[in-house]
C-alpha atoms as a PDB file:
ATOM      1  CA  UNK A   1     -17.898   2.330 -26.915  1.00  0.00           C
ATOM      2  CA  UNK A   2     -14.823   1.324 -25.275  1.00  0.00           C
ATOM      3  CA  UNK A   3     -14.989  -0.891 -22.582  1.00  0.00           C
ATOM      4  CA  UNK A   4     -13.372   0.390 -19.113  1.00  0.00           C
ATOM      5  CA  UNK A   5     -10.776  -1.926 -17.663  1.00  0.00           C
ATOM      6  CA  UNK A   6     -10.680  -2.467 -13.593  1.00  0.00           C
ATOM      7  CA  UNK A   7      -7.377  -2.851 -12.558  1.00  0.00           C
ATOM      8  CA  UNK A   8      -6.077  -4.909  -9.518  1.00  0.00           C
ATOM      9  CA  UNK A   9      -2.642  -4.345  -8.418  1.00  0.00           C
ATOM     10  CA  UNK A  10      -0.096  -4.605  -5.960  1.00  0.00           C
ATOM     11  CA  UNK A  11       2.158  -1.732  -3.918  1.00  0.00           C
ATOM     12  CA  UNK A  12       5.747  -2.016  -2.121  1.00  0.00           C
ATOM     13  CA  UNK A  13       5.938   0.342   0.492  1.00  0.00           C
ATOM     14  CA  UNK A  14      10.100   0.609   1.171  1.00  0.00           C
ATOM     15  CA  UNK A  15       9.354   2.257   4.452  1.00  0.00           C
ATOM     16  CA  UNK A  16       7.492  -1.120   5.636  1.00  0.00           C
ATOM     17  CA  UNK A  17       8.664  -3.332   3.538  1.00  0.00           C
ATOM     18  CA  UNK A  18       5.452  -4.378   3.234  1.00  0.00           C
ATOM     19  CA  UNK A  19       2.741  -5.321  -0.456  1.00  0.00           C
ATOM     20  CA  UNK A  20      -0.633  -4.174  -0.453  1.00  0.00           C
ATOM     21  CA  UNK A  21      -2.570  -5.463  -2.741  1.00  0.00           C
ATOM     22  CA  UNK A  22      -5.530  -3.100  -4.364  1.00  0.00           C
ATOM     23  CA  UNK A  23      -8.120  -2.799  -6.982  1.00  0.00           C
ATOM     24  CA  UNK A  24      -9.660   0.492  -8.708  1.00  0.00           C
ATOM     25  CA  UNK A  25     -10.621   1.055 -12.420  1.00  0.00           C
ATOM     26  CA  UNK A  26      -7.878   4.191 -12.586  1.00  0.00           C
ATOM     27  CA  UNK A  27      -4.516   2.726 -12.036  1.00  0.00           C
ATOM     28  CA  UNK A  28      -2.751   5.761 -13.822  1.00  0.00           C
ATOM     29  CA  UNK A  29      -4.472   8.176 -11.508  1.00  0.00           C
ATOM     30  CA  UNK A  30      -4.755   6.584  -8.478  1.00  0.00           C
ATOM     31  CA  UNK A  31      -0.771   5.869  -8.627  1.00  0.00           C
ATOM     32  CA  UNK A  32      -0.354   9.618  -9.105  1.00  0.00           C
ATOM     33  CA  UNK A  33      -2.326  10.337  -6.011  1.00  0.00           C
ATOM     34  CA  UNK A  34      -0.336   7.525  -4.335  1.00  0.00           C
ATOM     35  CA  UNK A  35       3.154   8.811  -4.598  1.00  0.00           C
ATOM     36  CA  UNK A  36       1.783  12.261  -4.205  1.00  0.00           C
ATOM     37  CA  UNK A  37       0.608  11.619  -0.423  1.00  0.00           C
ATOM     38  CA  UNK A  38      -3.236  11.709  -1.632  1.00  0.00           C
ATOM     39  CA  UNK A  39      -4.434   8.302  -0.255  1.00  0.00           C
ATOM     40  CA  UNK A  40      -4.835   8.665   3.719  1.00  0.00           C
ATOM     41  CA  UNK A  41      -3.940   4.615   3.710  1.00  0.00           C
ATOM     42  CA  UNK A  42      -0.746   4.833   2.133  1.00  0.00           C
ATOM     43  CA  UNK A  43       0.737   8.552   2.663  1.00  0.00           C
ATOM     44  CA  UNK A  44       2.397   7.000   5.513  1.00  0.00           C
ATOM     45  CA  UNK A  45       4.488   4.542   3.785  1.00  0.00           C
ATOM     46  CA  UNK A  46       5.676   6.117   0.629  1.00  0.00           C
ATOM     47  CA  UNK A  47       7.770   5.922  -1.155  1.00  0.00           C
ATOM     48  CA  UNK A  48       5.636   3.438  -2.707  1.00  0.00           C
ATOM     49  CA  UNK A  49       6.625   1.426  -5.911  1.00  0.00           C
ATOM     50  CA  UNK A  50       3.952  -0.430  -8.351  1.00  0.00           C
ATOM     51  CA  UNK A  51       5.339  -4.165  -8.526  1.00  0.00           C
ATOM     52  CA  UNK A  52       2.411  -6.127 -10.439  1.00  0.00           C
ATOM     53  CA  UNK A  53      -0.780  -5.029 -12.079  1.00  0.00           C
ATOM     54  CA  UNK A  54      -3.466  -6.948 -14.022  1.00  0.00           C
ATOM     55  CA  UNK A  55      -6.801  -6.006 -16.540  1.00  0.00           C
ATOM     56  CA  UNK A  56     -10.243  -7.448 -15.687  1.00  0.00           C
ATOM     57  CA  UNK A  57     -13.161  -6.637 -17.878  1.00  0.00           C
ATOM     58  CA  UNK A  58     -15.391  -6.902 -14.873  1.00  0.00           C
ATOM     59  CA  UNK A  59     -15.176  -5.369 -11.737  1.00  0.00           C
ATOM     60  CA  UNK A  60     -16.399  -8.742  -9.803  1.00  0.00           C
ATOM     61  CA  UNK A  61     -12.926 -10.290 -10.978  1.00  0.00           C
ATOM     62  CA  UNK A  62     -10.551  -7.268  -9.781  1.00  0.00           C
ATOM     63  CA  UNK A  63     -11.894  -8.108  -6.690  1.00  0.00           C
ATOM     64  CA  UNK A  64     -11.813 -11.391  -6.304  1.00  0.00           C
ATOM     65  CA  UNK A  65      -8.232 -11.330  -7.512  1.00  0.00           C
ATOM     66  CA  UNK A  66      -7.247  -8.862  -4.676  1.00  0.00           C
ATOM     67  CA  UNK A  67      -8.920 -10.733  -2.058  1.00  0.00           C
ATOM     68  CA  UNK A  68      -6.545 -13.695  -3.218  1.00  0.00           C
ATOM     69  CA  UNK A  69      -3.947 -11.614  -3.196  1.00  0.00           C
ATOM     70  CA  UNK A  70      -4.335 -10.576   0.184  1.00  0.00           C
ATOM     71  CA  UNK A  71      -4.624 -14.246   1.369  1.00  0.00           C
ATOM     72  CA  UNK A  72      -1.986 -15.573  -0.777  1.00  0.00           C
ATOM     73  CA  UNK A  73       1.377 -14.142  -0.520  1.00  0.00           C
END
């Protein structure tokens, strides 16, 4: 059984000029529905571009790694 990655990553909006930094175990998709105006949070401030992304085997980690992330800029 393969194990299922959570991934926590970080967004640049070029309307805001602003990062975001996220986590969620489907990158792939979740980018999709990011550019494609899905995500209430970020339809506003598309175009959006994926600037750094990292694997954790737990989902415990993805998180604590956004929370730095969004502290530590």
């Amino acid at each position: 059984m393969e194990k299922e990655f959570y991934y926590t990553y970080i967004l640049h909006s070029e309307k805001d000029e602003k990062n975001y930094a996220v986590y969620n175990h489907a990158l792939k998709l979740r980018f999709e529905q990011y550019q494609k105006g899905l995500v209430i949070f970020t339809k506003h401030r598309r175009p959006l571009w994926l600037i750094y992304y990292e694997a954790c085997l737990y989902e415990e980690d993805a998180i604590r790694r956004e929370k730095y992330f969004k502290t530590h800029y």
